[in-house]
N, C-alpha and C. Protein backbone atom coordinates (compact mmCIF):
# COMPACT_ATOMS: atom_id res chain seq x y z
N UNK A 1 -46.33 10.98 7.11
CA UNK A 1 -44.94 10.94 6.67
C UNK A 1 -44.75 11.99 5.57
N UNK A 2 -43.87 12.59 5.77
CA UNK A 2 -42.87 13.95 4.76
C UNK A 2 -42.45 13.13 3.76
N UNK A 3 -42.38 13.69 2.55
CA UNK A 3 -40.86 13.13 1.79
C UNK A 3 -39.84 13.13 1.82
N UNK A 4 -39.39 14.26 3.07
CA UNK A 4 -38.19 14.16 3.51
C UNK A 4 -38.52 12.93 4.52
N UNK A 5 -39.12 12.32 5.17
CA UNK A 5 -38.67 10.94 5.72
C UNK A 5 -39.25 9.56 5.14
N UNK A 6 -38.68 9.97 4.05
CA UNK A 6 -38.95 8.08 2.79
C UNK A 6 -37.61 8.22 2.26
N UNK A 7 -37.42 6.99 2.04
CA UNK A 7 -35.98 6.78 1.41
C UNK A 7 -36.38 6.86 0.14
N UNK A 8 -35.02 7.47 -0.22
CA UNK A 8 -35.42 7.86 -1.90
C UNK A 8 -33.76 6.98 -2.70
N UNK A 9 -33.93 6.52 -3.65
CA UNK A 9 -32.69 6.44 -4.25
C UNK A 9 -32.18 7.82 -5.26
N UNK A 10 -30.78 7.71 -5.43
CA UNK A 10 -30.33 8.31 -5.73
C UNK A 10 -29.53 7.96 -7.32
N UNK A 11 -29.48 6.40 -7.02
CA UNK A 11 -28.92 5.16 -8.25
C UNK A 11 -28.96 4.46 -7.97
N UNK A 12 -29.36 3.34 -9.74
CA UNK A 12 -29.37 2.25 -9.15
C UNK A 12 -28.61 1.60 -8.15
N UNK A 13 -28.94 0.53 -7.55
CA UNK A 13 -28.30 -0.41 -6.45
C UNK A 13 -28.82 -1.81 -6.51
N UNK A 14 -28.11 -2.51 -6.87
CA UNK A 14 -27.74 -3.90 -6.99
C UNK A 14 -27.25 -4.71 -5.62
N UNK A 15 -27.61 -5.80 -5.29
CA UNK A 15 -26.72 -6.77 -4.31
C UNK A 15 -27.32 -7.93 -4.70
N UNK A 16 -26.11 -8.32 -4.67
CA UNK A 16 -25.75 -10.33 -4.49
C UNK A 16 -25.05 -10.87 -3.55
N UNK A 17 -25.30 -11.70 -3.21
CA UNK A 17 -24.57 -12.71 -2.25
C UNK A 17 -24.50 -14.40 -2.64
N UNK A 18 -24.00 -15.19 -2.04
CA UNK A 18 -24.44 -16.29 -2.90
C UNK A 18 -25.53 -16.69 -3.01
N UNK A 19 -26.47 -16.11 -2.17
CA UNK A 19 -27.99 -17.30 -2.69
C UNK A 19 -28.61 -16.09 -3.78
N UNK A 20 -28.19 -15.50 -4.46
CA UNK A 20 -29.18 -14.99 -5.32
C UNK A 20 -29.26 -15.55 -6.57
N UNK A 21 -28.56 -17.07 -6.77
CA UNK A 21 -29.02 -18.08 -7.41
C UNK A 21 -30.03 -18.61 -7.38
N UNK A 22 -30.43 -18.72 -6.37
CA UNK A 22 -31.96 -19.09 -5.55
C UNK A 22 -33.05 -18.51 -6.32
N UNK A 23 -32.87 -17.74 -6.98
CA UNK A 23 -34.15 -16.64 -7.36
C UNK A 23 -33.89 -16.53 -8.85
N UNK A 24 -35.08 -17.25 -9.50
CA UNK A 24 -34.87 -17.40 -10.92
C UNK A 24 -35.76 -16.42 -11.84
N UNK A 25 -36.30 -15.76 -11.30
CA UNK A 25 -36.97 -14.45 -11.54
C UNK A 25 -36.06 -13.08 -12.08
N UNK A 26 -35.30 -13.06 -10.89
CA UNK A 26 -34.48 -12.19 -10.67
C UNK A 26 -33.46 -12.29 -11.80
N UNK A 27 -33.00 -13.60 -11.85
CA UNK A 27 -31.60 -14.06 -12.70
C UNK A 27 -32.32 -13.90 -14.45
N UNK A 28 -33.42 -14.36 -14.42
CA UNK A 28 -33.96 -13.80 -15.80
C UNK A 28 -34.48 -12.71 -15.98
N UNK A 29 -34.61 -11.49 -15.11
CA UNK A 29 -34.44 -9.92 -15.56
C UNK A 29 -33.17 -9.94 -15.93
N UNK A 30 -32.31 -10.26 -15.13
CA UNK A 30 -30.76 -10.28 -15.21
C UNK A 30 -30.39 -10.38 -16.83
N UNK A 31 -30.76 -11.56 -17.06
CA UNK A 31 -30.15 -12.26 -18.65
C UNK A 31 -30.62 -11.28 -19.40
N UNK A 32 -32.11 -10.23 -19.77
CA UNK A 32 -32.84 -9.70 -20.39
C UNK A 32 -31.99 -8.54 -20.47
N UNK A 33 -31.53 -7.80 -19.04
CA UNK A 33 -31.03 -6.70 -19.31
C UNK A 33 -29.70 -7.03 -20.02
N UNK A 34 -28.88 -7.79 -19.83
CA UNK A 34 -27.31 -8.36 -20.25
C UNK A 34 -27.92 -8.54 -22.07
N UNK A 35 -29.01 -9.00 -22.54
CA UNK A 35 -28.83 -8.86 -23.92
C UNK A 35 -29.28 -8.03 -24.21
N UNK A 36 -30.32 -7.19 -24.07
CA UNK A 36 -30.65 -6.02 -24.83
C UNK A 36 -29.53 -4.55 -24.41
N UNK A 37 -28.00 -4.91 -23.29
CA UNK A 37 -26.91 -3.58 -23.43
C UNK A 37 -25.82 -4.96 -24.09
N UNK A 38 -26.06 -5.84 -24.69
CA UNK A 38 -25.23 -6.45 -25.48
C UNK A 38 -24.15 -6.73 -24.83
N UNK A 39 -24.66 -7.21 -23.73
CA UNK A 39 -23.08 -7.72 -22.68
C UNK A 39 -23.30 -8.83 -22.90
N UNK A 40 -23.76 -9.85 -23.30
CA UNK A 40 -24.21 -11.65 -23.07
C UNK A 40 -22.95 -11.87 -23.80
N UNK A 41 -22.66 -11.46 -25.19
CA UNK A 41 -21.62 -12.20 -26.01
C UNK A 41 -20.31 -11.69 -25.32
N UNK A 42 -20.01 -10.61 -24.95
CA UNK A 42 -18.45 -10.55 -23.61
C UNK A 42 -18.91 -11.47 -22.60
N UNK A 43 -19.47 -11.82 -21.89
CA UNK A 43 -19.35 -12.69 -20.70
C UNK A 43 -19.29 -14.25 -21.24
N UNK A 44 -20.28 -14.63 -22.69
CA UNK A 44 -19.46 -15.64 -22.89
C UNK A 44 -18.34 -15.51 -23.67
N UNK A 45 -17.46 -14.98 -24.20
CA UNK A 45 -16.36 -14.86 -24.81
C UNK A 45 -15.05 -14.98 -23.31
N UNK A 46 -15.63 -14.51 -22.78
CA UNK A 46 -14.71 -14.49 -21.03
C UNK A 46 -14.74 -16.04 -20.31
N UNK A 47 -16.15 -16.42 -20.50
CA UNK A 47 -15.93 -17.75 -20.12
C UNK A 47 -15.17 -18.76 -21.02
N UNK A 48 -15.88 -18.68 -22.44
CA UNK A 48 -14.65 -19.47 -23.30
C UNK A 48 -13.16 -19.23 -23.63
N UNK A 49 -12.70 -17.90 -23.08
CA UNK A 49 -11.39 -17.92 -22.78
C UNK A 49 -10.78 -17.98 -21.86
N UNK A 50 -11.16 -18.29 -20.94
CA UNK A 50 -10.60 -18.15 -19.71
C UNK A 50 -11.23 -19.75 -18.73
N UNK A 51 -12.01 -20.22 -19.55
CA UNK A 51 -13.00 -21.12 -18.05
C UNK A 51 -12.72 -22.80 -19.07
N UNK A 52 -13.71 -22.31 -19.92
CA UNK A 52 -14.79 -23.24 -20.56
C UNK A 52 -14.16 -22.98 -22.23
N UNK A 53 -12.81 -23.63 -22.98
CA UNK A 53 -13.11 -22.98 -24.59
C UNK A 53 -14.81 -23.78 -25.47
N UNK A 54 -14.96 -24.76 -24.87
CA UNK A 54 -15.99 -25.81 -25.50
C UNK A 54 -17.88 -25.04 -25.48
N UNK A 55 -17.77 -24.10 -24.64
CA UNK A 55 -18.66 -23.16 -24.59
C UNK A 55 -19.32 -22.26 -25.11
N UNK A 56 -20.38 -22.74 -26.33
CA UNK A 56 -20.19 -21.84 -27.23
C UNK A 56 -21.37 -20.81 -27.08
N UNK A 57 -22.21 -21.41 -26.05
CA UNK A 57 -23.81 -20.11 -26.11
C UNK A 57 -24.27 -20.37 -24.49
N UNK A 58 -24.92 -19.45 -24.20
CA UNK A 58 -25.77 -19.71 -22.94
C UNK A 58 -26.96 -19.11 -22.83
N UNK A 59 -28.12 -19.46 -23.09
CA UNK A 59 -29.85 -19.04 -23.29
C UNK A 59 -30.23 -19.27 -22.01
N UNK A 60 -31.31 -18.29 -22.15
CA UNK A 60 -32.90 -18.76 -20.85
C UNK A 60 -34.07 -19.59 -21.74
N UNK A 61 -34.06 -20.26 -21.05
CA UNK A 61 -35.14 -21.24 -21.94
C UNK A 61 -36.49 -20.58 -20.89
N UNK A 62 -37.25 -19.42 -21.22
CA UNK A 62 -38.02 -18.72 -20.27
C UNK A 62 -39.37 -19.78 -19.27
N UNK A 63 -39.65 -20.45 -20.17
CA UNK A 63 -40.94 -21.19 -19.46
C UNK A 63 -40.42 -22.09 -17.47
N UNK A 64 -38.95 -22.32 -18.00
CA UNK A 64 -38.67 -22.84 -16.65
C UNK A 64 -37.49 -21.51 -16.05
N UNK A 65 -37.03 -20.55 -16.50
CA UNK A 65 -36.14 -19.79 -16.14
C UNK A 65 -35.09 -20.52 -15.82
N UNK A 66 -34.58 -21.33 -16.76
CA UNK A 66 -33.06 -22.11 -16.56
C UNK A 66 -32.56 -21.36 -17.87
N UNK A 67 -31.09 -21.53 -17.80
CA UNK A 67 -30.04 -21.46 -18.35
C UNK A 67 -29.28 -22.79 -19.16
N UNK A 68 -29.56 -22.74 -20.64
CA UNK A 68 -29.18 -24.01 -21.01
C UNK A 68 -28.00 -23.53 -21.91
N UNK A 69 -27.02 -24.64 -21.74
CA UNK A 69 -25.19 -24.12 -22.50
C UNK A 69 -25.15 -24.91 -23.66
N UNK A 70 -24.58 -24.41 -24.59
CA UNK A 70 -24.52 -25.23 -25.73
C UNK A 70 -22.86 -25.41 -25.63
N UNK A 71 -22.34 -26.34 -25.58
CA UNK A 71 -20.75 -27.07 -25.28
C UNK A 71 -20.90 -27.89 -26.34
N UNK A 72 -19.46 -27.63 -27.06
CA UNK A 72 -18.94 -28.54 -27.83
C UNK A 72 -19.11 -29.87 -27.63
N UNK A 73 -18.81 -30.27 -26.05
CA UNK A 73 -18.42 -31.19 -25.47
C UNK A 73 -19.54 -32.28 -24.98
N UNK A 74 -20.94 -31.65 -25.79
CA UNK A 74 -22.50 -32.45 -24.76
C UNK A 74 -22.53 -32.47 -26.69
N UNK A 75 -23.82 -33.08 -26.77
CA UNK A 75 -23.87 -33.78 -28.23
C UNK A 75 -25.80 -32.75 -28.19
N UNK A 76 -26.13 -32.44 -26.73
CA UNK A 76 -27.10 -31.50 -26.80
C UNK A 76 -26.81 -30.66 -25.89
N UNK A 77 -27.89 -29.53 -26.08
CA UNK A 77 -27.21 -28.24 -24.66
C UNK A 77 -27.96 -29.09 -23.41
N UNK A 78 -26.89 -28.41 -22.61
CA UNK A 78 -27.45 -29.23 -20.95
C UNK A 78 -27.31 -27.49 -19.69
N UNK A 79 -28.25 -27.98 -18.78
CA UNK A 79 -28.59 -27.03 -17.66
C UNK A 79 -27.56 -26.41 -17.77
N UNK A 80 -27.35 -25.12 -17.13
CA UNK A 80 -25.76 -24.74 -16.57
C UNK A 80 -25.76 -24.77 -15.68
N UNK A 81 -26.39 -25.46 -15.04
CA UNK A 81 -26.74 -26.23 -13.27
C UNK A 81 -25.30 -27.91 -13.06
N UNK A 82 -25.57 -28.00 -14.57
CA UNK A 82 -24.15 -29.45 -15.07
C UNK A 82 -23.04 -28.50 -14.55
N UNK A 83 -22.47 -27.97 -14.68
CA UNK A 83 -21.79 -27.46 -14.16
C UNK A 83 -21.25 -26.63 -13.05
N UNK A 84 -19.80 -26.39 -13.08
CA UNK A 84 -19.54 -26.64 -11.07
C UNK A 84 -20.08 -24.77 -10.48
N UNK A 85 -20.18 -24.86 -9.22
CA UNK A 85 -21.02 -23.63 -9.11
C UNK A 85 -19.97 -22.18 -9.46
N UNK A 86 -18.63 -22.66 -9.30
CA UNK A 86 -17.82 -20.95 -9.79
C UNK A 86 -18.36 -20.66 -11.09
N UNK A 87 -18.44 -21.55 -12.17
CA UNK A 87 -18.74 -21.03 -13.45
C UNK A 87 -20.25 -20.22 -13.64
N UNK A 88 -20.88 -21.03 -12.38
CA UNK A 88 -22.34 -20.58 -12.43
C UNK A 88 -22.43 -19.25 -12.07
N UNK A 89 -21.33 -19.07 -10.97
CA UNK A 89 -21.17 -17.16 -10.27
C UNK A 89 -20.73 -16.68 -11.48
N UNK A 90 -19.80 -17.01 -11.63
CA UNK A 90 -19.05 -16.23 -12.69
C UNK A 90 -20.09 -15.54 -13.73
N UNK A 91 -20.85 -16.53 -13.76
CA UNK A 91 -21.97 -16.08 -14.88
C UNK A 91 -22.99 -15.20 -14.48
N UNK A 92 -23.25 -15.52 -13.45
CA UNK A 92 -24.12 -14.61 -12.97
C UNK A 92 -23.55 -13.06 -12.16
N UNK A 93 -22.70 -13.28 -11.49
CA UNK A 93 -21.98 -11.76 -11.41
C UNK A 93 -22.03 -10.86 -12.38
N UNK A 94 -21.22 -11.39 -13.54
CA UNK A 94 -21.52 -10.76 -14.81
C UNK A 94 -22.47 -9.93 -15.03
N UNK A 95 -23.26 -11.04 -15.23
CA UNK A 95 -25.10 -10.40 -15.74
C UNK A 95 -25.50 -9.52 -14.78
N UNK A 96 -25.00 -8.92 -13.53
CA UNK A 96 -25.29 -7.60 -12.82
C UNK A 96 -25.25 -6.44 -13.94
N UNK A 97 -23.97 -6.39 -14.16
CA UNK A 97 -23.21 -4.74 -14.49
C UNK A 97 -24.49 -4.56 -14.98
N UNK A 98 -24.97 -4.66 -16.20
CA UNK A 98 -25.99 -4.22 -16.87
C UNK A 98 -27.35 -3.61 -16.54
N UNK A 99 -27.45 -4.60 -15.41
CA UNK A 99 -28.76 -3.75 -14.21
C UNK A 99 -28.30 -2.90 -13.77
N UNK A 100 -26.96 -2.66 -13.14
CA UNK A 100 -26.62 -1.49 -12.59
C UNK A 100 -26.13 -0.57 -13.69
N UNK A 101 -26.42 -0.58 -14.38
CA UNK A 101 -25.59 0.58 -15.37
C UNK A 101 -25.74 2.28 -14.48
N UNK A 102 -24.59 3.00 -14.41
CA UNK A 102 -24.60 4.26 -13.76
C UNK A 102 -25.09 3.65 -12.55
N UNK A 103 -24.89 3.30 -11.65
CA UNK A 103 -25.01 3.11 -10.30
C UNK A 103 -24.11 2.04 -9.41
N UNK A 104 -24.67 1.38 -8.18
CA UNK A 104 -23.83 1.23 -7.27
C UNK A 104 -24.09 -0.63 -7.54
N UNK A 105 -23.01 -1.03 -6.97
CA UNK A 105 -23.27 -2.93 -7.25
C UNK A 105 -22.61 -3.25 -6.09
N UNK A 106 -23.60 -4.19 -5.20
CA UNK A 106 -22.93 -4.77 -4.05
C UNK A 106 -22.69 -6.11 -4.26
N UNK A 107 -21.43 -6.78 -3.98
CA UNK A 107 -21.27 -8.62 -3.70
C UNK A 107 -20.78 -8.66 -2.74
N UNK A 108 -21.02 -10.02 -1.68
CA UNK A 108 -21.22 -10.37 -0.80
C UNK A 108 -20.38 -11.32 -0.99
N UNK A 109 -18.86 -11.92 -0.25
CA UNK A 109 -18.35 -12.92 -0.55
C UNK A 109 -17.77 -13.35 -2.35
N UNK A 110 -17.47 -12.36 -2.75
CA UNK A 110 -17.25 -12.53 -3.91
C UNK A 110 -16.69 -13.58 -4.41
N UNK A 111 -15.92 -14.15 -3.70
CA UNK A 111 -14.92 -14.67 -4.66
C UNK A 111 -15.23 -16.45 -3.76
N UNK A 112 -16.73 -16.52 -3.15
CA UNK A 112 -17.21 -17.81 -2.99
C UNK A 112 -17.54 -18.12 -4.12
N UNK A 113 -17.00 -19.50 -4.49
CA UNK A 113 -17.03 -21.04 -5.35
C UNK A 113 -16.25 -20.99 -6.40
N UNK A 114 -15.62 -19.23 -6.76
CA UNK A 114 -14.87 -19.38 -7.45
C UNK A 114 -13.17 -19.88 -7.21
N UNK A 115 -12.75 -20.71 -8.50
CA UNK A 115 -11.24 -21.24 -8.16
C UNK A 115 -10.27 -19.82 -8.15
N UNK A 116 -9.29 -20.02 -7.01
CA UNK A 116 -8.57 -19.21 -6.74
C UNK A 116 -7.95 -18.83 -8.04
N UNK A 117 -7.26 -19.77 -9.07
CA UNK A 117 -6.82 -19.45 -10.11
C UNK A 117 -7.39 -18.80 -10.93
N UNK A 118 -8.97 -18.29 -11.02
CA UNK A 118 -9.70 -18.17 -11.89
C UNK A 118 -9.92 -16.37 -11.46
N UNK A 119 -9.52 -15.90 -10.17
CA UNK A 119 -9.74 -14.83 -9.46
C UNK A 119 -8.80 -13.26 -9.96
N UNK A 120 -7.89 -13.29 -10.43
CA UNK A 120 -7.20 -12.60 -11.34
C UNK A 120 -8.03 -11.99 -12.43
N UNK A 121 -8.18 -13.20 -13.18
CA UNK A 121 -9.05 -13.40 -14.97
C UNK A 121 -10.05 -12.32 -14.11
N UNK A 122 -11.07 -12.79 -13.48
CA UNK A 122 -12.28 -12.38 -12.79
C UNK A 122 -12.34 -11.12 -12.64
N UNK A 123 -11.08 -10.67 -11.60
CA UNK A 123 -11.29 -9.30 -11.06
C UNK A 123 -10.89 -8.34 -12.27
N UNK A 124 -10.24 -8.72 -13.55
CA UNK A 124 -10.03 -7.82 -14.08
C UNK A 124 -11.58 -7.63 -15.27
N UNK A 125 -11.86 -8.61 -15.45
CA UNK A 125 -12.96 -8.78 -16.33
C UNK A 125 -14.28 -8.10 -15.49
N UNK A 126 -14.51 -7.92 -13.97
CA UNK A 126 -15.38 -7.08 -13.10
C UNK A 126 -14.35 -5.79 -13.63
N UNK A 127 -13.60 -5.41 -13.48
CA UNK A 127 -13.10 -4.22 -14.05
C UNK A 127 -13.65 -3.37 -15.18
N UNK A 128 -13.73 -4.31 -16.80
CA UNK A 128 -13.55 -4.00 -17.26
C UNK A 128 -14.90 -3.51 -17.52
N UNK A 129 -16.06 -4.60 -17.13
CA UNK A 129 -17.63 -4.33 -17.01
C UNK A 129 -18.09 -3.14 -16.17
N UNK A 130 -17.29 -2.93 -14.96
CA UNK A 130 -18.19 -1.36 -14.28
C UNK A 130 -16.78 -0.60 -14.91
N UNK A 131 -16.16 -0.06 -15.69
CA UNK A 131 -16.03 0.78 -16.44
C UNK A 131 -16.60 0.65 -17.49
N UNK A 132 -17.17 0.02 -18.12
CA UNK A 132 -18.26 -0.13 -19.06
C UNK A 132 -19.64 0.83 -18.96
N UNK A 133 -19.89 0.20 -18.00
CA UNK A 133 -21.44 0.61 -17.38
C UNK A 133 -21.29 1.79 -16.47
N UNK A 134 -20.07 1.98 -15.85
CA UNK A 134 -20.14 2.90 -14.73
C UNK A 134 -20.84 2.77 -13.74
N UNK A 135 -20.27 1.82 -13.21
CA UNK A 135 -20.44 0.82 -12.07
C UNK A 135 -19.59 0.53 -10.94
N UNK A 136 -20.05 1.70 -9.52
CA UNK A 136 -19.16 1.51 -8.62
C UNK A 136 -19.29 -0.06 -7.95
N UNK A 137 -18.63 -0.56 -7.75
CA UNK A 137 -18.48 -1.92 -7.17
C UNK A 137 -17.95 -2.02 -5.69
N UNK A 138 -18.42 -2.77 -4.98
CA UNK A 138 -18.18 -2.88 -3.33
C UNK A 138 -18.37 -4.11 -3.05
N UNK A 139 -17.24 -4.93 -2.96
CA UNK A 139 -16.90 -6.20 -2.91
C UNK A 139 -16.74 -6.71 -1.02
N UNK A 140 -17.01 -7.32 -0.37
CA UNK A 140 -16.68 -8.21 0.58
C UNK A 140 -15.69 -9.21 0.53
N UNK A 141 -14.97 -9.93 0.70
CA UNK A 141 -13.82 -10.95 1.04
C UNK A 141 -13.46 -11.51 2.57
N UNK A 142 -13.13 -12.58 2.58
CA UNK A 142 -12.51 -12.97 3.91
C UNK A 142 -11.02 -13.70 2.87
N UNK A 143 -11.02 -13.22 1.54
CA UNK A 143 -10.03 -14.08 0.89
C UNK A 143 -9.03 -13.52 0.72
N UNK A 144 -7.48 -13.36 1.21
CA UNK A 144 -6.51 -12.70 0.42
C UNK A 144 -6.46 -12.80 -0.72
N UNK A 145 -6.40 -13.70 -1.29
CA UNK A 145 -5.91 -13.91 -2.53
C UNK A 145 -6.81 -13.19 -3.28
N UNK A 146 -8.27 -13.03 -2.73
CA UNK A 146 -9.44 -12.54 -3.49
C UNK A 146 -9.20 -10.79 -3.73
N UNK A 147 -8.53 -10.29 -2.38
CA UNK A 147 -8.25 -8.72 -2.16
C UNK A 147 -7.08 -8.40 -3.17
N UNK A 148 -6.39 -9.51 -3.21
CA UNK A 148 -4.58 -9.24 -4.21
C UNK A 148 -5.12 -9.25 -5.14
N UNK A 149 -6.17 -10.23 -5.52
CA UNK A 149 -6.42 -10.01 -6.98
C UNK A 149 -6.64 -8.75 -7.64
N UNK A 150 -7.42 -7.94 -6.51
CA UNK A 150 -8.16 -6.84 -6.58
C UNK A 150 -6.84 -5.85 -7.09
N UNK A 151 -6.34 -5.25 -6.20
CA UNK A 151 -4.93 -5.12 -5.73
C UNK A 151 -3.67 -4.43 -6.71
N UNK A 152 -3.46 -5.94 -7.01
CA UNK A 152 -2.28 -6.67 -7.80
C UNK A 152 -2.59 -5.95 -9.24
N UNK A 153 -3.68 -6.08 -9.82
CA UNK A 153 -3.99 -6.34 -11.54
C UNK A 153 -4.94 -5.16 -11.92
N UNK A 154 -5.35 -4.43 -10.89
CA UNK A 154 -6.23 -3.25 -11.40
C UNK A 154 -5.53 -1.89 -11.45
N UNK A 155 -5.80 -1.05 -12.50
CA UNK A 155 -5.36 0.46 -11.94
C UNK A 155 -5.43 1.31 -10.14
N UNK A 156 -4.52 1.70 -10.25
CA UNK A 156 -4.40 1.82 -8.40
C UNK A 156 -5.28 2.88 -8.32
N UNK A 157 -5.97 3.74 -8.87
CA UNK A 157 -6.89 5.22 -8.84
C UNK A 157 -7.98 4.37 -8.65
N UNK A 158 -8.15 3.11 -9.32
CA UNK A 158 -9.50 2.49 -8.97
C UNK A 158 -9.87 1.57 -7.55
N UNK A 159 -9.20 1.45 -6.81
CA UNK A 159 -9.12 0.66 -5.55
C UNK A 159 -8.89 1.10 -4.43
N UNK A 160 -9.90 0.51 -3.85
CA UNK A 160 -10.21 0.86 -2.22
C UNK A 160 -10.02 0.18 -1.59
N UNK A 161 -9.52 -0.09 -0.56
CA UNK A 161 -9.42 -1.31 0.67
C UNK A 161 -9.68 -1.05 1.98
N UNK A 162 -10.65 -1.58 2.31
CA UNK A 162 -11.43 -1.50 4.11
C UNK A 162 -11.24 -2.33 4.77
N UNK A 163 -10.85 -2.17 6.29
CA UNK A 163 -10.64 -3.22 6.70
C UNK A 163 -11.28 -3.01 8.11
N UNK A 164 -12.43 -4.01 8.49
CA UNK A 164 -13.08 -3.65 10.04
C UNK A 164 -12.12 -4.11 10.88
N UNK A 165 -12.10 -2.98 12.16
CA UNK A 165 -10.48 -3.47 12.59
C UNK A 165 -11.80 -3.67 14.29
N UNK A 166 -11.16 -5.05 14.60
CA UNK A 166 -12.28 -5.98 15.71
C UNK A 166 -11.74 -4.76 16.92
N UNK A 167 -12.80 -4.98 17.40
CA UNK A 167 -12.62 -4.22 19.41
C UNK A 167 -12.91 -2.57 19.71
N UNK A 168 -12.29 -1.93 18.50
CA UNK A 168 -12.42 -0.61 18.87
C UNK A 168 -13.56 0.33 17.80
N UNK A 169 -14.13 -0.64 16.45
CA UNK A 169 -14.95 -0.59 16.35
C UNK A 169 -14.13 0.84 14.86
N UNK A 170 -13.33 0.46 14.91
CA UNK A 170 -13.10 1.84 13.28
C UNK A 170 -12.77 0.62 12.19
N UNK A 171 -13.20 1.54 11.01
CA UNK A 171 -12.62 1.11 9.83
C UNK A 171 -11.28 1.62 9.30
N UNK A 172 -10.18 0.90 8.55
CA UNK A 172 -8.62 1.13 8.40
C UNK A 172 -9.05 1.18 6.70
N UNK A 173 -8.71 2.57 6.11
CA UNK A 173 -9.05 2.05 4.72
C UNK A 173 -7.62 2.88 3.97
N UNK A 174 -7.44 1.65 2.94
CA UNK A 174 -5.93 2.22 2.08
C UNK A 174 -6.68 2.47 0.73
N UNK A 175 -6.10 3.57 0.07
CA UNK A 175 -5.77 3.64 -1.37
C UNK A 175 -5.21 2.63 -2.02
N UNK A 176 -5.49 2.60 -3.55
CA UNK A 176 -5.07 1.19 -4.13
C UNK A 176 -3.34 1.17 -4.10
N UNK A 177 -3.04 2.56 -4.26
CA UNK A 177 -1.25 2.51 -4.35
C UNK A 177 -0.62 2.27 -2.80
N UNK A 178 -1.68 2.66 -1.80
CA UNK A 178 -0.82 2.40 -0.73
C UNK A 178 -0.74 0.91 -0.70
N UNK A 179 -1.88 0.40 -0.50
CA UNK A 179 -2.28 -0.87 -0.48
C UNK A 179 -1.26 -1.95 -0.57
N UNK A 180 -1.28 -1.48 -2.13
CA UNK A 180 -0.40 -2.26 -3.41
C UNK A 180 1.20 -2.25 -2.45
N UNK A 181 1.49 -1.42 -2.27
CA UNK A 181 2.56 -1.30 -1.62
C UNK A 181 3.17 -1.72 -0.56
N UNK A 182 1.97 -1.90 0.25
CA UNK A 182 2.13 -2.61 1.53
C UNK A 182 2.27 -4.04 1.47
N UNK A 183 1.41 -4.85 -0.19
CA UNK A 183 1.28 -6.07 -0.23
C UNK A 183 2.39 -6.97 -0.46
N UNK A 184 3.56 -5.58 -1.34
CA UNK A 184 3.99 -6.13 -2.24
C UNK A 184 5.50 -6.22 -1.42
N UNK A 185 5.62 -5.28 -0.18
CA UNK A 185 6.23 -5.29 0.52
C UNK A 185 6.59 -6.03 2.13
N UNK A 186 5.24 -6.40 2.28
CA UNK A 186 5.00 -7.01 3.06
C UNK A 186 4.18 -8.15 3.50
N UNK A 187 3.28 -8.16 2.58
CA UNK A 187 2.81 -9.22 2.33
C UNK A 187 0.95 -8.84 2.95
N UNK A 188 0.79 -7.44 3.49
CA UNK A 188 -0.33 -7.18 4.40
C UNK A 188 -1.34 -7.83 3.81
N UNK A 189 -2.25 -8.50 5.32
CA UNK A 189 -3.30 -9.23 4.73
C UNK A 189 -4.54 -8.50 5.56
N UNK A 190 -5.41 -7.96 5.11
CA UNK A 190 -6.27 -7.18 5.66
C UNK A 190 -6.85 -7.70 6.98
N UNK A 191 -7.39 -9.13 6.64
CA UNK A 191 -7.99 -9.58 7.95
C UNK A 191 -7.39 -9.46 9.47
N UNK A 192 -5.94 -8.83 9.36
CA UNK A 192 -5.02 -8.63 10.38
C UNK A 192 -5.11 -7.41 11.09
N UNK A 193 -5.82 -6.70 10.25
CA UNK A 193 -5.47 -5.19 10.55
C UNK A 193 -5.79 -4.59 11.92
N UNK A 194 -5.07 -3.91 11.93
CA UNK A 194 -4.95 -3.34 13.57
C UNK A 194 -4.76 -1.86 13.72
């Protein structure tokens, strides 16, 4: 084998999907890189404004690679497993940007377990983290509401929209202003596209 036939990266590259909860290895490189580029205290400041105000810390207790929360609301810190699984994404999405700093971040179903209401807050706060880090992001959905969020609340220079169009086998992709335009006019829901 050549080096021209090995895959080489070019930048980092990140992917999640939902089971990369599953992997507590992984999720504690995760936490390590999130405190030493000093993202841990924005992601909880995002959760206590937006999720959780009673939320005041979230550690790796390393020997078991759990995540223990200190809440107003427990009289000691408890798992962040006690809690429902959007808060758990939420948290862990987060803790990407930082691995990916200058490179590419894939999610898979993004906007699984999180509350629809909570998807706005979300997409702009993923915003604000890969302009942080400089972090292209490439999101999946089967959710409108998850794509509007996208959509609706971000700068339009920053948004892409793809849509696999079934049978003939092309992809339909809008700019964020066309997009926006189409949504706001019509209500277009990608999964339709034709």
């Amino acid at each position: 084998m050549t080096d021209t036939d090995s895959a080489k990266s070019i930048c980092r590259i990140i992917f999640a999907n939902q089971f990369f909860l599953n992997e507590p290895q992984r999720c504690s490189e995760l936490y390590y890189q999130a405190v030493r580029m000093k993202t841990l205290p924005k992601i909880i400041s995002f959760i206590q404004n937006r999720i959780l105000p009673s939320v005041k810390d979230i550690r790796l207790i390393e020997a078991s690679h759990r995540f223990s929360v200190t809440d107003d609301n427990f009289s000691q810190a408890v798992d962040l497993s006690c809690y429902g699984e959007g808060v758990q994404r939420i948290f862990f999405i987060s803790l990407l940007f930082a691995s990916a700093r200058d490179g590419v971040l894939l999610i898979d179903e993004f906007e699984n377990s999180v509350h629809v209401d909570m998807l706005k807050d979300f997409a702009v706060f993923i915003h604000s983290l890969s302009k942080e880090f400089n972090v292209q992001v490439f999101l999946t959905s089967h959710s409108k509401e998850c794509i509007d969020a996208f959509v609706e609340n971000l700068p339009e220079d920053d948004v892409m929209c793809c849509a696999l169009v079934c049978g003939n086998n092309r992809i339909r992709q809008y700019i964020g202003r066309i997009f926006r335009k189409l949504v706001s006019t019509s209500d277009t829901d990608l999964r339709r596209a034709k």
